[in-house]
Structure formats: C-alpha cells, structure tokens
C-alpha atoms as a PDB file:
ATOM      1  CA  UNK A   1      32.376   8.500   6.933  1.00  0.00           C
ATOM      2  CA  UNK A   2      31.165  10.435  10.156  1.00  0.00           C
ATOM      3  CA  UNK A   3      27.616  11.320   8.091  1.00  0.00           C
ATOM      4  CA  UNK A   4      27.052   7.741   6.984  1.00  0.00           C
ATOM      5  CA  UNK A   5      27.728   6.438  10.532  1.00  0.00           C
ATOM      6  CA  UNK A   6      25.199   9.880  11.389  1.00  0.00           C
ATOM      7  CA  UNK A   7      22.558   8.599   8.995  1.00  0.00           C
ATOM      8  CA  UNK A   8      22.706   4.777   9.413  1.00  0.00           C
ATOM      9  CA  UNK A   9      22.304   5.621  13.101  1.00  0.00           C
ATOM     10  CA  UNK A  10      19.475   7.872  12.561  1.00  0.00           C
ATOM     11  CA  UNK A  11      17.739   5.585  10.588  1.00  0.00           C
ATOM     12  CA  UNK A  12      17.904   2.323  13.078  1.00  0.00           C
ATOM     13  CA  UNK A  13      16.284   5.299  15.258  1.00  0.00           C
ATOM     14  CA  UNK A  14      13.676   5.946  13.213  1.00  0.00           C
ATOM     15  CA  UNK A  15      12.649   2.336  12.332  1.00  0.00           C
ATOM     16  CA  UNK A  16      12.666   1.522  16.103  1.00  0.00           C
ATOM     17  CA  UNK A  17      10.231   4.685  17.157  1.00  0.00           C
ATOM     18  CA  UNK A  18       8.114   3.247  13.394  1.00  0.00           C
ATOM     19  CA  UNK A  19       7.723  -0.154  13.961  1.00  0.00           C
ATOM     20  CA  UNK A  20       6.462   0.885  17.582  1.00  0.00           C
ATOM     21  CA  UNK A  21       3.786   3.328  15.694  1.00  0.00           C
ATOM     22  CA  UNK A  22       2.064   0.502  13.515  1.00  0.00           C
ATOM     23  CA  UNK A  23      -1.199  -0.134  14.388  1.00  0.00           C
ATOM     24  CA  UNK A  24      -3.629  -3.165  14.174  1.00  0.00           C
ATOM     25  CA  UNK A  25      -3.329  -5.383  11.051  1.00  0.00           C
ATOM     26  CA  UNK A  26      -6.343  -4.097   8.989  1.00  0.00           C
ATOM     27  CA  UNK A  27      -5.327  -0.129   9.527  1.00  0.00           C
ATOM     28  CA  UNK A  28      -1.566  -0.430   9.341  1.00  0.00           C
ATOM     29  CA  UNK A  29       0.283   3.505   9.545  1.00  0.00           C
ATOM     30  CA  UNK A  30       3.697   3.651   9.899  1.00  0.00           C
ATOM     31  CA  UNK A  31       5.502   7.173  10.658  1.00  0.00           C
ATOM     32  CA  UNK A  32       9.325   8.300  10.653  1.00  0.00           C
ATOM     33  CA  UNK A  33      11.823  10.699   9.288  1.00  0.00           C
ATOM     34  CA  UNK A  34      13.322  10.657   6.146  1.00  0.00           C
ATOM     35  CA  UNK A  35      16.976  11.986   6.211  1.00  0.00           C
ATOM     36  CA  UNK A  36      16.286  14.175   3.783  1.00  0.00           C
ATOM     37  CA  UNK A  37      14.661  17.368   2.440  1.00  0.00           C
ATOM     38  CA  UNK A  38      11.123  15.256   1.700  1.00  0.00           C
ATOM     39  CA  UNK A  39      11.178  14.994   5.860  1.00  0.00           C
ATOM     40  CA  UNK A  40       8.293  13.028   7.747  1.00  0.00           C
ATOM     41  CA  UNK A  41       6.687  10.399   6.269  1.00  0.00           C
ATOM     42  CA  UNK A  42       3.392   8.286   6.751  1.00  0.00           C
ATOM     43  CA  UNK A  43       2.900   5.063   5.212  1.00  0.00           C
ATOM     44  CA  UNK A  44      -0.823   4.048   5.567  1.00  0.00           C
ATOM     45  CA  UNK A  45      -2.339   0.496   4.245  1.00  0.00           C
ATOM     46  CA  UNK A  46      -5.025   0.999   1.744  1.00  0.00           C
ATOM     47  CA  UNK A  47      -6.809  -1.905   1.840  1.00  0.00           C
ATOM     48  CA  UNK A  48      -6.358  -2.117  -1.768  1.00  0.00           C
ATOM     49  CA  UNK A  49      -5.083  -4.796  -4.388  1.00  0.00           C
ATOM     50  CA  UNK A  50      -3.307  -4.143  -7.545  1.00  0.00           C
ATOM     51  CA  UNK A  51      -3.085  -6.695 -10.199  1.00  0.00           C
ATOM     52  CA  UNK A  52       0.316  -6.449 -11.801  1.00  0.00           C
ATOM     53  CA  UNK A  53       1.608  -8.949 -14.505  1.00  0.00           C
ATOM     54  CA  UNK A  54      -1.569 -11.043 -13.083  1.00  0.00           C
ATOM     55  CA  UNK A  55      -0.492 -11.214  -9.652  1.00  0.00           C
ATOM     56  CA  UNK A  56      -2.761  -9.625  -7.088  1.00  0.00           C
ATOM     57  CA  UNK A  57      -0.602  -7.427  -4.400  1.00  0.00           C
ATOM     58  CA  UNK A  58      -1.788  -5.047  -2.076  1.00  0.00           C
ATOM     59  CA  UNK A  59      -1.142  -1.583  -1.557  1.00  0.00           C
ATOM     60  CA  UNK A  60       0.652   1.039   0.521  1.00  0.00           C
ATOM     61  CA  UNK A  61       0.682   4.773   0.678  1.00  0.00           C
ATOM     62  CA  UNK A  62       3.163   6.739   0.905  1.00  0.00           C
ATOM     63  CA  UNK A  63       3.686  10.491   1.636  1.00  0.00           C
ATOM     64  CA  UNK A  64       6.290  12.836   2.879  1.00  0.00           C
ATOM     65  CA  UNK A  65       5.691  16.218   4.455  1.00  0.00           C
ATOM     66  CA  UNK A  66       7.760  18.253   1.803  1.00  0.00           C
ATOM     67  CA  UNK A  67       7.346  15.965  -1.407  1.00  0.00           C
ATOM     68  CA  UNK A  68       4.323  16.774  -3.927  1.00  0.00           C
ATOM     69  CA  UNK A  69       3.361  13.543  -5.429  1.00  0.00           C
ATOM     70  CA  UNK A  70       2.127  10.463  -3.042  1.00  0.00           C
ATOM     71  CA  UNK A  71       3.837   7.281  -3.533  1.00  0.00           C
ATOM     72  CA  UNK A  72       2.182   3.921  -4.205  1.00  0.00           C
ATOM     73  CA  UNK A  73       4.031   0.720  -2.606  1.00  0.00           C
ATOM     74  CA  UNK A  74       2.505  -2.734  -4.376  1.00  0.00           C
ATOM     75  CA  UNK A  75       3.582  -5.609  -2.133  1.00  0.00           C
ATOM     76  CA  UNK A  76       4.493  -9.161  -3.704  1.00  0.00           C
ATOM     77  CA  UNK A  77       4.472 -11.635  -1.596  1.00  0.00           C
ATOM     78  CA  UNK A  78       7.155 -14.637  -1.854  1.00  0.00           C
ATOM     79  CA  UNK A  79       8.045 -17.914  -0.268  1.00  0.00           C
ATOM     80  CA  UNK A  80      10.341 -16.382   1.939  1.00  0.00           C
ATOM     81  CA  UNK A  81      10.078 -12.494   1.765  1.00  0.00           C
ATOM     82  CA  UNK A  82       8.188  -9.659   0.159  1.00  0.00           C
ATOM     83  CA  UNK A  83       9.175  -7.595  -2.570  1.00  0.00           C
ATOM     84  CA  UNK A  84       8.192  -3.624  -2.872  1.00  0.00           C
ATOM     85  CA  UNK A  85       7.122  -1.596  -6.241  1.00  0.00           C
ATOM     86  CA  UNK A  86       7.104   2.121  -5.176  1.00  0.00           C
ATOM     87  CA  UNK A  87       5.650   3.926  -8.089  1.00  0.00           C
ATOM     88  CA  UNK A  88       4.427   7.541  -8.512  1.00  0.00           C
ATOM     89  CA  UNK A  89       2.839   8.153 -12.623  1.00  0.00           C
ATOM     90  CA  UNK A  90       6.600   9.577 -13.439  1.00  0.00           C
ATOM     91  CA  UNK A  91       8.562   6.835 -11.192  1.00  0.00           C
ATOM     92  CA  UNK A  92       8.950   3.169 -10.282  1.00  0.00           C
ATOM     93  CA  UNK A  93      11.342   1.291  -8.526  1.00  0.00           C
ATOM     94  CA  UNK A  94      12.000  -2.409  -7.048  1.00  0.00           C
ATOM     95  CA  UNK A  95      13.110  -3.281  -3.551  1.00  0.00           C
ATOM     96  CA  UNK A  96      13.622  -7.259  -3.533  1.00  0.00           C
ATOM     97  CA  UNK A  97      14.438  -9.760  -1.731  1.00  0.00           C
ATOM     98  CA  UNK A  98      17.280 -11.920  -2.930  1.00  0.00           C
ATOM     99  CA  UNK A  99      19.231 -14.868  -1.779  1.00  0.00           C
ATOM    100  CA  UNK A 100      19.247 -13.171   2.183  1.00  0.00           C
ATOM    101  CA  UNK A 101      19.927 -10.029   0.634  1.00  0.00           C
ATOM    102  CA  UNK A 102      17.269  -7.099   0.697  1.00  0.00           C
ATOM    103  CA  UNK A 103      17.745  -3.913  -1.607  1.00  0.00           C
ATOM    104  CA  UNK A 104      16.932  -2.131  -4.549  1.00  0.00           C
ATOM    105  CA  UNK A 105      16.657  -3.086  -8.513  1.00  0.00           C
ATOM    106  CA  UNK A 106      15.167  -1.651 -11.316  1.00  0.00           C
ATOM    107  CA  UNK A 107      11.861  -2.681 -12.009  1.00  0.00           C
ATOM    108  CA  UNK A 108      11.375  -5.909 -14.348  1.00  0.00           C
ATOM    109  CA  UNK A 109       9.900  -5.713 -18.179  1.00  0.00           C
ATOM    110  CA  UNK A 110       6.568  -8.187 -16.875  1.00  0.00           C
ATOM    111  CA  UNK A 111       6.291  -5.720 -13.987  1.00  0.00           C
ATOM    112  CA  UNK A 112       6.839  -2.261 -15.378  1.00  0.00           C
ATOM    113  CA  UNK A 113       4.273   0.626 -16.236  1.00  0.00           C
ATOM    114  CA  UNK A 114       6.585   3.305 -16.948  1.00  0.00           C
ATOM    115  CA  UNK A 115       9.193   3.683 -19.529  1.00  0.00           C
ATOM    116  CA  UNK A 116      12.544   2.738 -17.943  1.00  0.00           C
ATOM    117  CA  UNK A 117      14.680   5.446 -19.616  1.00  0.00           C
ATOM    118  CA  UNK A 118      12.005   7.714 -18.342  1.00  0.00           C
ATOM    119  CA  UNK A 119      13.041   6.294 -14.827  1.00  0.00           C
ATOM    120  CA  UNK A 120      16.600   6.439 -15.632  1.00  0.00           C
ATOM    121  CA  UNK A 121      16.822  10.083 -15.723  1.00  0.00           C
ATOM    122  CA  UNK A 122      15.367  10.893 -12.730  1.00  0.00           C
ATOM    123  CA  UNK A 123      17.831   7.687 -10.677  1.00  0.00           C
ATOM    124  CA  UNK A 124      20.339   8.423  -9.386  1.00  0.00           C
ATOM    125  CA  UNK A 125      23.126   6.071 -10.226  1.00  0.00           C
ATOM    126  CA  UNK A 126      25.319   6.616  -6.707  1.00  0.00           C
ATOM    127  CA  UNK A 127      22.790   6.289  -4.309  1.00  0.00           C
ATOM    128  CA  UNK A 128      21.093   3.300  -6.896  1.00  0.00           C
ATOM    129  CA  UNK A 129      24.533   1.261  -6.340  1.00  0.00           C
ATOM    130  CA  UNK A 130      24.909   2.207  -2.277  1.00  0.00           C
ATOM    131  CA  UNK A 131      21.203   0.714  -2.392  1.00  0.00           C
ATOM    132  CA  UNK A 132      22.075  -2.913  -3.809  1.00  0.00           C
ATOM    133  CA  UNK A 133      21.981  -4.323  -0.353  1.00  0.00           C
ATOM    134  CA  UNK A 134      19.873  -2.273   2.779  1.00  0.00           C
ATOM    135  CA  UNK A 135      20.279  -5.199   4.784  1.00  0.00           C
ATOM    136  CA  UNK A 136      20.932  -9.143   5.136  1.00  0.00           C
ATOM    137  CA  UNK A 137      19.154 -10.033   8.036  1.00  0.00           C
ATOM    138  CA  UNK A 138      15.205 -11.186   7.837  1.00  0.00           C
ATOM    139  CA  UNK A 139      12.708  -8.275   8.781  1.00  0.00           C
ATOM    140  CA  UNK A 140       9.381  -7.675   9.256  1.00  0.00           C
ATOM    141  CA  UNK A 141       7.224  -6.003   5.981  1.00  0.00           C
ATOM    142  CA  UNK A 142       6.642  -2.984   8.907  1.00  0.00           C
ATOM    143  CA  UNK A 143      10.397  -2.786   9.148  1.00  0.00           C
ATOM    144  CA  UNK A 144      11.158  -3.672   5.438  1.00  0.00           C
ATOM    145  CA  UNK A 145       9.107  -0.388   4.737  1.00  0.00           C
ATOM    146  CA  UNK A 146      10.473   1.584   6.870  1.00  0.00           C
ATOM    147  CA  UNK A 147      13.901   1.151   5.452  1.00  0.00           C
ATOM    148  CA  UNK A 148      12.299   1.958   2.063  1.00  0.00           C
ATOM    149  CA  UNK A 149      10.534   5.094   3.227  1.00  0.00           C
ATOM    150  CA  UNK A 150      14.484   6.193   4.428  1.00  0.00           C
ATOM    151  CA  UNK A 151      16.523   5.564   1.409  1.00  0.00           C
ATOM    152  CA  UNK A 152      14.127   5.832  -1.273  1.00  0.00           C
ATOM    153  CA  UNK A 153      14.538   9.811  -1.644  1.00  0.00           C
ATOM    154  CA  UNK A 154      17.625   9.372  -2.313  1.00  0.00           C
ATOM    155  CA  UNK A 155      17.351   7.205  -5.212  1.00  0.00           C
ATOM    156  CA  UNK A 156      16.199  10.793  -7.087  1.00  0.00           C
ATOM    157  CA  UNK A 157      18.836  12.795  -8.051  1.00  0.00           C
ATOM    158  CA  UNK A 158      18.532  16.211  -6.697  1.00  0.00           C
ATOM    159  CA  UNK A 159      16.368  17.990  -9.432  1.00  0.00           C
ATOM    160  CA  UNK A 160      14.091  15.258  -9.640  1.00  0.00           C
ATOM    161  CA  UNK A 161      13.647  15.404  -5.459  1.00  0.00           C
ATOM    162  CA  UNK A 162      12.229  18.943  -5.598  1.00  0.00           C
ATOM    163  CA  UNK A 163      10.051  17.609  -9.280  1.00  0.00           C
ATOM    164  CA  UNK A 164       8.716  14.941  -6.667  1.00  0.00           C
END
C-alpha cells in the first residue's frame, strides 16, 4: 500500500512539473519520469496525421531514456474527450474515454494493425486490470498524456519491458 501511495504521489508530481513543460500549440513537448526502469520520457507533437479505420488523427511521439523502440500515440478526437492508440510495430494499446471514466482497453478490430494475441503476450494482465480507470475527472490531452506516458510501461510484463 505504502508504494502505491509512493507512486500515485510521484506521478501527480510529475504531471504537474509536465504540463508546466508544454510548449506553444504547434511544437507541443511534454517531459516527465516514468516510475519505472524505461525512466524519462519526451512526448513531442509531430505534426503528423494518421488515417486509421478512415478517421484522420494526429500524432505523438513518444520515447523513454532506457526503452529501444519509440512509441507512436494517434489521437481521436470525440465529442467530449480524446482517445489514445500507443503503438510500436510489435504493440498497440487503447486509452479511452468512457462514460467520465478515462483508462485503458484493448485496441478495437476497425482500429487494430497488429495481431491481438501478438499483443496479448507481451500485456500484462495485472497492471491491464489496475489500468481500467486512471482517472474520473476531465483533463487536458497535455495531462491525459502524461498519465499515459506513467502507466503505460507497466502494461508490459517484465520480459517484454527490456524487448521494448
């Protein structure tokens, strides 16, 4: 209980010192620490679109200090929120928005570009159900990544983390 209160704490710290490093609009960076072994992170607008499923969305990306592969983050916008793809060629996950509630899912059949079994065995099934609900109060895409770029390494299980 004591390192979840340690992590949940370190994390509001780290979204509060990354919202307050985003620059302007058209060259959006955001920079934390990820609580674990992939360390800092930089999350830098492309200025890119992807078309997935026909729906244009642009683009994010995302590295960490110790990781080897750079993340992609395709952004769909909603009525009232904005959902996340984070995809790597091996990888791909969902963070949604849903009824108030903002956390993870598996990535839908209309949206998906990798095999989902493929996905499967790198997921980590704990840290997949801890990550059903992040939060339940509105925040900003800047903050909504930053809480991404904190618990997405541990969606891998821990083989997969050092394969990444």
């Amino acid at each position: 209980m004591r390192n979840l209160k340690m992590i949940v704490g370190s994390i509001a710290l780290v979204l509060i010192m990354a919202s307050a490093s985003f620059a302007s609009k058209n060259n959006v960076e955001l920079t934390g620490e990820s609580p674990t072994s992939f360390g800092k992170y930089t999350i830098q607008a492309t200025g890119n679109t992807v078309f997935i499923n026909g729906k244009e969305m642009k683009t994010y990306d995302m590295v960490y200090e110790n990781a080897r592969h750079q993340f992609q983050i395709a952004v769909e916008k909603t009525k009232k929120c904005r959902n996340f793809i984070v995809r790597t060629e091996d990888f791909e996950i969902r963070y949604m928005c849903d009824k108030g509630v903002f956390g993870v899912t598996k990535v839908p059949r209309k949206y998906r570009s990798i095999d989902e079994a493929y996905t499967d065995r790198h997921l980590d099934t704990k840290s997949f159900a801890n990550q059903k609900v992040l939060t339940q109060k509105p925040k900003t895409e800047e903050e909504l990544l930053g809480l991404i770029a904190c618990y997405f390494p541990m969606l891998l299980k821990d083989e997969a983390r050092r394969v990444f």
